[in-house]
PDB file of N, CA and C in Angstrom:
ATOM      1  N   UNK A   1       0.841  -1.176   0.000  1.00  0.00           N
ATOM      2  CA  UNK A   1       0.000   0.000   0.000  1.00  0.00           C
ATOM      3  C   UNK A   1       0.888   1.242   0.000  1.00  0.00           C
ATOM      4  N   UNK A   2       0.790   2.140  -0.961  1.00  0.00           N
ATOM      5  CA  UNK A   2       1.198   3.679  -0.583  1.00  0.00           C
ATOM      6  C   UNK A   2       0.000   4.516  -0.516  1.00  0.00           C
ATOM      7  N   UNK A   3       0.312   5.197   0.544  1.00  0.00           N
ATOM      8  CA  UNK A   3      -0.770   6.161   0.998  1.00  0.00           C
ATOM      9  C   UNK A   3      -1.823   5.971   1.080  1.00  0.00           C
ATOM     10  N   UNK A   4      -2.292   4.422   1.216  1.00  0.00           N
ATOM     11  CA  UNK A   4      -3.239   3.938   1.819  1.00  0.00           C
ATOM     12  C   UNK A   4      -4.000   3.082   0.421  1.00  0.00           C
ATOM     13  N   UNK A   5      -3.138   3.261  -1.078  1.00  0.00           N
ATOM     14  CA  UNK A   5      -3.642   3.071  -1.871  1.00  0.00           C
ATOM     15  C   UNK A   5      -3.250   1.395  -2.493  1.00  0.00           C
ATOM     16  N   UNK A   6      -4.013   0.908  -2.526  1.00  0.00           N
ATOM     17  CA  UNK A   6      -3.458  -0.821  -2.926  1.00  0.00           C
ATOM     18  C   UNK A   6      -3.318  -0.533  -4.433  1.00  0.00           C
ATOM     19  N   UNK A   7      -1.887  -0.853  -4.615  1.00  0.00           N
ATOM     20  CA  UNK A   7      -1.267  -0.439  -5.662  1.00  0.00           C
ATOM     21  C   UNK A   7      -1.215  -1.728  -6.729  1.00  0.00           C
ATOM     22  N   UNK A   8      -1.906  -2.513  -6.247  1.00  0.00           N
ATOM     23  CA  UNK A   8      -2.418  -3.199  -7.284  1.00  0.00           C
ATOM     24  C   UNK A   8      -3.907  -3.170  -7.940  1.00  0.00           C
ATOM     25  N   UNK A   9      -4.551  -2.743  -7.287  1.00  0.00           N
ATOM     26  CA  UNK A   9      -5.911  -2.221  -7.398  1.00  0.00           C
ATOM     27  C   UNK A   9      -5.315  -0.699  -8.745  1.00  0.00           C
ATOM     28  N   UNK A  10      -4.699  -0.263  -8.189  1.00  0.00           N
ATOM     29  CA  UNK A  10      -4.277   0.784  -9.516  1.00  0.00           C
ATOM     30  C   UNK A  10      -3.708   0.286 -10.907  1.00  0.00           C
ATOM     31  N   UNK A  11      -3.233  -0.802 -10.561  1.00  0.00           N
ATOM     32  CA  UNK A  11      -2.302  -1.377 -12.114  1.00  0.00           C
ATOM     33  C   UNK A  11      -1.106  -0.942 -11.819  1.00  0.00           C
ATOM     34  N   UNK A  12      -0.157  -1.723 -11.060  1.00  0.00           N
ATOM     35  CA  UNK A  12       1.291  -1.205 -11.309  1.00  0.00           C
ATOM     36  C   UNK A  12       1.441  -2.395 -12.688  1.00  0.00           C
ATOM     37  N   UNK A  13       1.403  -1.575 -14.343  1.00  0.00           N
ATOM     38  CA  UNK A  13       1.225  -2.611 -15.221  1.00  0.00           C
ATOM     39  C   UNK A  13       2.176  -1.975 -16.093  1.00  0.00           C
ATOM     40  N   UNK A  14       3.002  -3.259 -16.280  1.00  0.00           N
ATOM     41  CA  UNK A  14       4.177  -2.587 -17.553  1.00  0.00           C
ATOM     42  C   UNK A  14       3.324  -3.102 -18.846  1.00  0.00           C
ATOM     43  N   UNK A  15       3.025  -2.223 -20.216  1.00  0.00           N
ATOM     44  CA  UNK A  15       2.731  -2.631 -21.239  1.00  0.00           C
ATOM     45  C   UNK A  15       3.728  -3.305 -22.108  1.00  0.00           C
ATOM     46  N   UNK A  16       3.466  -3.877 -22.908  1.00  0.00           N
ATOM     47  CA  UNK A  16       4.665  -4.454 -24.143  1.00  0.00           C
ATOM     48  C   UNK A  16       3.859  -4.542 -24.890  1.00  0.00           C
ATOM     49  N   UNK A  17       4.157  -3.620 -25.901  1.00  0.00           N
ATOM     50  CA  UNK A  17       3.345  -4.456 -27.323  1.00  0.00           C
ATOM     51  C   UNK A  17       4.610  -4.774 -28.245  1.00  0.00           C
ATOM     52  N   UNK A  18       4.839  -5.473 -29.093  1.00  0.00           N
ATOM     53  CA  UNK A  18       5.380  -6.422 -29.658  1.00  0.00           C
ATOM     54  C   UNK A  18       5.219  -7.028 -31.022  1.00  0.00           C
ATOM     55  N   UNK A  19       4.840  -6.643 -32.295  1.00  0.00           N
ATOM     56  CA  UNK A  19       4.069  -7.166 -33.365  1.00  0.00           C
ATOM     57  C   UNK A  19       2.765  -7.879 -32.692  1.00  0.00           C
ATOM     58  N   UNK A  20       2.493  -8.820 -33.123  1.00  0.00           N
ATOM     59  CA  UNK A  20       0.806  -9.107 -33.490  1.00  0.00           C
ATOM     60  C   UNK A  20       0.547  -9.263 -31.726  1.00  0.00           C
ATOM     61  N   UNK A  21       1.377  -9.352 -30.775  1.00  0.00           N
ATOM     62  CA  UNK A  21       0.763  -9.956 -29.278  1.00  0.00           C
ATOM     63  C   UNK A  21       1.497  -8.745 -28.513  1.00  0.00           C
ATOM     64  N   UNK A  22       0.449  -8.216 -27.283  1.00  0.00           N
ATOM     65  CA  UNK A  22       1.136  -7.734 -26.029  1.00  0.00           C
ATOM     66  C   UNK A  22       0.308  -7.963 -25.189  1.00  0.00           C
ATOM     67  N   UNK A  23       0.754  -7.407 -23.923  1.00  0.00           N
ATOM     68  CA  UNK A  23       0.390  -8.272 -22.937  1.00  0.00           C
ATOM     69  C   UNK A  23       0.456  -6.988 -21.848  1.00  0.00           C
ATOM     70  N   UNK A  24      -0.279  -6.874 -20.420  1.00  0.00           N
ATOM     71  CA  UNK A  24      -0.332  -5.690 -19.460  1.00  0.00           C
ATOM     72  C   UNK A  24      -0.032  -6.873 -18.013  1.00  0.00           C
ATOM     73  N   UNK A  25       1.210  -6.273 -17.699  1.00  0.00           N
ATOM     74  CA  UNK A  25       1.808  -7.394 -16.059  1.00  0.00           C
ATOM     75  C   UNK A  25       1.989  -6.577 -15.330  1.00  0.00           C
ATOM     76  N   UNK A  26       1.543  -7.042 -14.315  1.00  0.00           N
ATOM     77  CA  UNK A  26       1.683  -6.376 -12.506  1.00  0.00           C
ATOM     78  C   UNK A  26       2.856  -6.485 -12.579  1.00  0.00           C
ATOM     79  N   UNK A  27       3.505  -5.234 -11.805  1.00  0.00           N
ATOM     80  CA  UNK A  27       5.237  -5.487 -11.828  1.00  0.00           C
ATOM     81  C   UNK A  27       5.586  -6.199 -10.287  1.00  0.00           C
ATOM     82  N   UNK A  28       4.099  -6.183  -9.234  1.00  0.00           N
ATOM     83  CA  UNK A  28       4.770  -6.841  -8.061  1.00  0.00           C
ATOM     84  C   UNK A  28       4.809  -8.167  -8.266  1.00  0.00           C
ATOM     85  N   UNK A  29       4.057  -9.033  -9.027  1.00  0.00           N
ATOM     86  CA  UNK A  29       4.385 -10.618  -8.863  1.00  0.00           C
ATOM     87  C   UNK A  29       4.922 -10.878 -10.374  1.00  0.00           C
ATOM     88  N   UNK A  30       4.648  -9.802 -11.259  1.00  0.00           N
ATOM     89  CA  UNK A  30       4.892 -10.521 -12.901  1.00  0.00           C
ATOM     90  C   UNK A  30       4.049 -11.417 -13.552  1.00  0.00           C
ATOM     91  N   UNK A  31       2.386 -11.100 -12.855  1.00  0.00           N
ATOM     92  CA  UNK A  31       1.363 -11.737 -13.398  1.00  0.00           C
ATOM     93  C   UNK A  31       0.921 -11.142 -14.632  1.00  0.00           C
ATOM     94  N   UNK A  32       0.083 -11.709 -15.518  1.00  0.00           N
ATOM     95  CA  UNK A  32      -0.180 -11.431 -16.250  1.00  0.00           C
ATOM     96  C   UNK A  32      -1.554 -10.855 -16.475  1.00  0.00           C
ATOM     97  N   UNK A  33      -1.982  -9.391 -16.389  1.00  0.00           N
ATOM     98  CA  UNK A  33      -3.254  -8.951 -16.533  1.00  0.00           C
ATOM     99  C   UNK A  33      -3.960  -9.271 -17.636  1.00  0.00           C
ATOM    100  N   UNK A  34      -3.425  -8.900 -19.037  1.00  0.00           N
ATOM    101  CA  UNK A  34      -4.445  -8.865 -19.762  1.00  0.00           C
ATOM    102  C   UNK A  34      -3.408  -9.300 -20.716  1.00  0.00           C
ATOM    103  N   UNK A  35      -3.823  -9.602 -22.073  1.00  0.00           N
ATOM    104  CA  UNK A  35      -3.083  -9.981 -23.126  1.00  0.00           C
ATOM    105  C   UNK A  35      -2.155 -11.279 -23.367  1.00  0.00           C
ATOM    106  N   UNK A  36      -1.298 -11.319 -23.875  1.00  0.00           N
ATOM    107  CA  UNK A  36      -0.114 -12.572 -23.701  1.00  0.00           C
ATOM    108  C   UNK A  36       1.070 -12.031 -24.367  1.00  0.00           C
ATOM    109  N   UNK A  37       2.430 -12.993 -24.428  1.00  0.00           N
ATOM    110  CA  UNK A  37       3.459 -12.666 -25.010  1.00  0.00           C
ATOM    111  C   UNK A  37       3.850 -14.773 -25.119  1.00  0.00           C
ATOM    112  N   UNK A  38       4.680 -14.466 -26.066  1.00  0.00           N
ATOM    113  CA  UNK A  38       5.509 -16.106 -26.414  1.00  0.00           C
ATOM    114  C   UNK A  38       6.225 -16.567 -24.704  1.00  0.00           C
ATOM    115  N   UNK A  39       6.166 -17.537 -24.137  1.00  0.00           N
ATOM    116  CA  UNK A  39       6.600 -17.689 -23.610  1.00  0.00           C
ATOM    117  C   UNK A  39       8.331 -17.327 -23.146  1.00  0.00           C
ATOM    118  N   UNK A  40       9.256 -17.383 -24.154  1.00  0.00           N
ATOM    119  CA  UNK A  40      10.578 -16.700 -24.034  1.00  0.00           C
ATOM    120  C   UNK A  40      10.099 -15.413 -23.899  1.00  0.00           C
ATOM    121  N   UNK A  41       9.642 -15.127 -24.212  1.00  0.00           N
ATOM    122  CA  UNK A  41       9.568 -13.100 -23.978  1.00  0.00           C
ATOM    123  C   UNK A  41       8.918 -13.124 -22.955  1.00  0.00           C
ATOM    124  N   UNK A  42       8.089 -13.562 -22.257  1.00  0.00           N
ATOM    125  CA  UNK A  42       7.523 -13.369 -21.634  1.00  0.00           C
ATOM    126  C   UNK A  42       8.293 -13.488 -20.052  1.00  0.00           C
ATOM    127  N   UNK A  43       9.042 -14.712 -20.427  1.00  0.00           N
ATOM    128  CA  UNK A  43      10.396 -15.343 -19.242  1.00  0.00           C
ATOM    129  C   UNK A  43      11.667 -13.869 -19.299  1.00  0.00           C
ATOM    130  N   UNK A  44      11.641 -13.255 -20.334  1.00  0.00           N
ATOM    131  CA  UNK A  44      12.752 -12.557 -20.224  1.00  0.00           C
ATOM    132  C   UNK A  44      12.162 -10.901 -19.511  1.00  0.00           C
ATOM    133  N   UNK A  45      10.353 -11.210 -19.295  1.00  0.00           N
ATOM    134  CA  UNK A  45       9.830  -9.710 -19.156  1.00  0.00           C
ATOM    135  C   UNK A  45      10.018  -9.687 -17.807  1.00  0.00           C
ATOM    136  N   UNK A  46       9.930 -11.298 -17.247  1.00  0.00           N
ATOM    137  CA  UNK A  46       9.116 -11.290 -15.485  1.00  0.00           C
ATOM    138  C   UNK A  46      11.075 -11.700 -15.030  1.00  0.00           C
ATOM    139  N   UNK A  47      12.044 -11.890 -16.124  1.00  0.00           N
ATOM    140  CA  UNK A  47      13.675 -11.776 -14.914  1.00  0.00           C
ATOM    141  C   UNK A  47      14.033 -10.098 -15.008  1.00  0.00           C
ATOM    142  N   UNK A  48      13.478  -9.248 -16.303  1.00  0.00           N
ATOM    143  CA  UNK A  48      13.757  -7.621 -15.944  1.00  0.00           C
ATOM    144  C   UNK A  48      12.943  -7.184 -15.006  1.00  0.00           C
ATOM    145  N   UNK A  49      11.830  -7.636 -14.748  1.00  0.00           N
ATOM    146  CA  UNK A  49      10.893  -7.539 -13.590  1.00  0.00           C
ATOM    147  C   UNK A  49      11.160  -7.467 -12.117  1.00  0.00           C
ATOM    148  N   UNK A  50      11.935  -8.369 -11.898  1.00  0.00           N
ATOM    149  CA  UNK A  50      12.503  -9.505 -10.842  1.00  0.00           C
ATOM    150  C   UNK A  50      13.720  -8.505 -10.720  1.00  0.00           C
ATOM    151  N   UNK A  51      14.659  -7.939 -11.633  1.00  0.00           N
ATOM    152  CA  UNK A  51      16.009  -6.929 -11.336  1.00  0.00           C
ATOM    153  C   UNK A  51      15.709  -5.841 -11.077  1.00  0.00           C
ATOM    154  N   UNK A  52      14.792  -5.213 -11.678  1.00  0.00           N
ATOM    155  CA  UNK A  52      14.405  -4.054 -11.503  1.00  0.00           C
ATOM    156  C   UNK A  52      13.181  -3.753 -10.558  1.00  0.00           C
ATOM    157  N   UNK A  53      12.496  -4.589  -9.753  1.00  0.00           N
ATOM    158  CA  UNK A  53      11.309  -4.263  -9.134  1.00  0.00           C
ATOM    159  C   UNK A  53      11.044  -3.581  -7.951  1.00  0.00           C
ATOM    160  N   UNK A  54      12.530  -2.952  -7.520  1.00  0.00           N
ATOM    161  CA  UNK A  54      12.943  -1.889  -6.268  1.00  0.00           C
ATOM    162  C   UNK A  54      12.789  -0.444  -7.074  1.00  0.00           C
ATOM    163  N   UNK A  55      13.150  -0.373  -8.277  1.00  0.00           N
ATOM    164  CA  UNK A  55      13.117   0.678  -9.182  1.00  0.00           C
ATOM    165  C   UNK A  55      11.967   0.652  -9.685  1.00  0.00           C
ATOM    166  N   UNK A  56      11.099  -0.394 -10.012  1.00  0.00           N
ATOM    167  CA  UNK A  56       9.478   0.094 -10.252  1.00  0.00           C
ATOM    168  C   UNK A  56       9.050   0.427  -8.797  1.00  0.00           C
ATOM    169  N   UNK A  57       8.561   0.131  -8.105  1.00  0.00           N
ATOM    170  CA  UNK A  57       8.157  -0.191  -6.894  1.00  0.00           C
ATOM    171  C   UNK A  57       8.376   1.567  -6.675  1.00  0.00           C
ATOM    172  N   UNK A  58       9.903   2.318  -6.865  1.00  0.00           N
ATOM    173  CA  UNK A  58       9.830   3.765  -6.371  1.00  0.00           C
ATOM    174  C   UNK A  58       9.340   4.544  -7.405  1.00  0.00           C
ATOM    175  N   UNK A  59       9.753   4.065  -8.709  1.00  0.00           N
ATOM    176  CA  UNK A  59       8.758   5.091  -9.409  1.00  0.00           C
ATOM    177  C   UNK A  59       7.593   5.075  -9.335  1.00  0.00           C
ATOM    178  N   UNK A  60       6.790   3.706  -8.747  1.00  0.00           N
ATOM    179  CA  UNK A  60       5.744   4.057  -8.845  1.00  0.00           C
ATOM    180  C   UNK A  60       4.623   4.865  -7.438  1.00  0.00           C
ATOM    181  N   UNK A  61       5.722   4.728  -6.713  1.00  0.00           N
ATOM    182  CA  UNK A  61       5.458   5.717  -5.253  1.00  0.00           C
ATOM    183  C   UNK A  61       5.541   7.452  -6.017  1.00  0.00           C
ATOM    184  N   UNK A  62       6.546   7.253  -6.783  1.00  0.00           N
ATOM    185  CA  UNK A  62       6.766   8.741  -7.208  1.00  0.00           C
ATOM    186  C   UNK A  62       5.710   9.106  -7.828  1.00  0.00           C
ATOM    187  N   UNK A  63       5.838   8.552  -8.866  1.00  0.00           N
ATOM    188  CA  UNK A  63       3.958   8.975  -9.873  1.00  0.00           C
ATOM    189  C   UNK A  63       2.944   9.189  -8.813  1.00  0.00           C
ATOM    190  N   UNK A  64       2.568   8.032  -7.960  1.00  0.00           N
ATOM    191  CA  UNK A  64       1.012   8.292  -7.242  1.00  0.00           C
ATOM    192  C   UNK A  64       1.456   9.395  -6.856  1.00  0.00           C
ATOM    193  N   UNK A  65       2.642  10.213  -6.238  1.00  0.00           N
ATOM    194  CA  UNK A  65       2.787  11.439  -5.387  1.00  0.00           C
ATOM    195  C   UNK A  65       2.600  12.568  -6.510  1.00  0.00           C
ATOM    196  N   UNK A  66       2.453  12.280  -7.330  1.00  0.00           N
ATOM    197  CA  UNK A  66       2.925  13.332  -8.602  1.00  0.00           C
ATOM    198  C   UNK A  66       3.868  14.089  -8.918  1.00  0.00           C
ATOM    199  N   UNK A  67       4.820  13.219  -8.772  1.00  0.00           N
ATOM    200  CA  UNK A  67       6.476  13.931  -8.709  1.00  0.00           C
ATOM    201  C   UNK A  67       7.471  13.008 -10.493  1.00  0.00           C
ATOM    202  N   UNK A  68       7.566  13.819 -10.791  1.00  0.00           N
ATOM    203  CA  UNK A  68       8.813  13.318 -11.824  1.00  0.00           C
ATOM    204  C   UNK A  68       9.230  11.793 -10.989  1.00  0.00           C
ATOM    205  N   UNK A  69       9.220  10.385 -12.620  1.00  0.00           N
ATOM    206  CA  UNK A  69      10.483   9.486 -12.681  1.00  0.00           C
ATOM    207  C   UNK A  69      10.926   9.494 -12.870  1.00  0.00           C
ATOM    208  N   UNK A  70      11.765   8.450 -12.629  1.00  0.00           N
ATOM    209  CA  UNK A  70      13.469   8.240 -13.315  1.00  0.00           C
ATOM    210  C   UNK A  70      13.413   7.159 -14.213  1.00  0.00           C
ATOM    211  N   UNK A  71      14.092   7.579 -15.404  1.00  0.00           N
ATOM    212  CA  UNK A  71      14.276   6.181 -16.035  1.00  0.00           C
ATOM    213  C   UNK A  71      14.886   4.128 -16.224  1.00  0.00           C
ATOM    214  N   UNK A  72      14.426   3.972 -16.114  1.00  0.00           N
ATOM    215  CA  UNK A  72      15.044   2.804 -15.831  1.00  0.00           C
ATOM    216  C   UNK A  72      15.146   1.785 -17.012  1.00  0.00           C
ATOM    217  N   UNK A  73      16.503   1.384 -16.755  1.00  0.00           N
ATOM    218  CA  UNK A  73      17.263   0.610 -18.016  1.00  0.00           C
ATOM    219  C   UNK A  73      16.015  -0.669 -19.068  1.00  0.00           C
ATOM    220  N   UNK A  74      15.803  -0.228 -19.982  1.00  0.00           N
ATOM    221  CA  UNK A  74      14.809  -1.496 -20.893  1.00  0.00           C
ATOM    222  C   UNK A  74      15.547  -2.630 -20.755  1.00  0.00           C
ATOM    223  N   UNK A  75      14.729  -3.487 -21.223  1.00  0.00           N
ATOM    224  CA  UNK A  75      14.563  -4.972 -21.954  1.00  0.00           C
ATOM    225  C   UNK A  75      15.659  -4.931 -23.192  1.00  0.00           C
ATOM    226  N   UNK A  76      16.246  -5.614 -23.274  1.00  0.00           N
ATOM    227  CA  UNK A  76      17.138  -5.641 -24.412  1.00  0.00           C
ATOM    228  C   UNK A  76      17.405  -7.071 -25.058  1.00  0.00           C
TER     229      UNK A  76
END
């Protein structure tokens, strides 16, 4: 919860679109909301997930506050 807000109830959701498939994932467990991706992409979305999820986790404290993010390194 930040600020009382269940931040999954908001969508902490990284998009990917991708040619013909994308997919919308919670960045706290790396579930899959809506859409799909190939399984390899999908394995390579939820280990950048998994490295980076201290760095989603604050940007996304920052946004609900309405303050400027920071960028954080893509998928490659």
């Amino acid at each position: 919860m930040v600020n009382g807000i269940r931040l999954d109830t908001i969508g902490q959701v990284l998009g990917s679109e991708k040619k013909l498939m994308d997919a919308s994932i919670a960045f706290e467990d790396g579930a899959v909301l809506q859409g799909g991706l190939p399984v390899a992409k999908m394995k390579l979305v939820q280990a950048w997930i998994e490295i980076h999820r201290e760095d989603l986790l604050a940007n996304w404290k920052l946004a609900v506050a309405g303050e400027p993010v920071f960028k954080i390194e893509p998928l490659r």
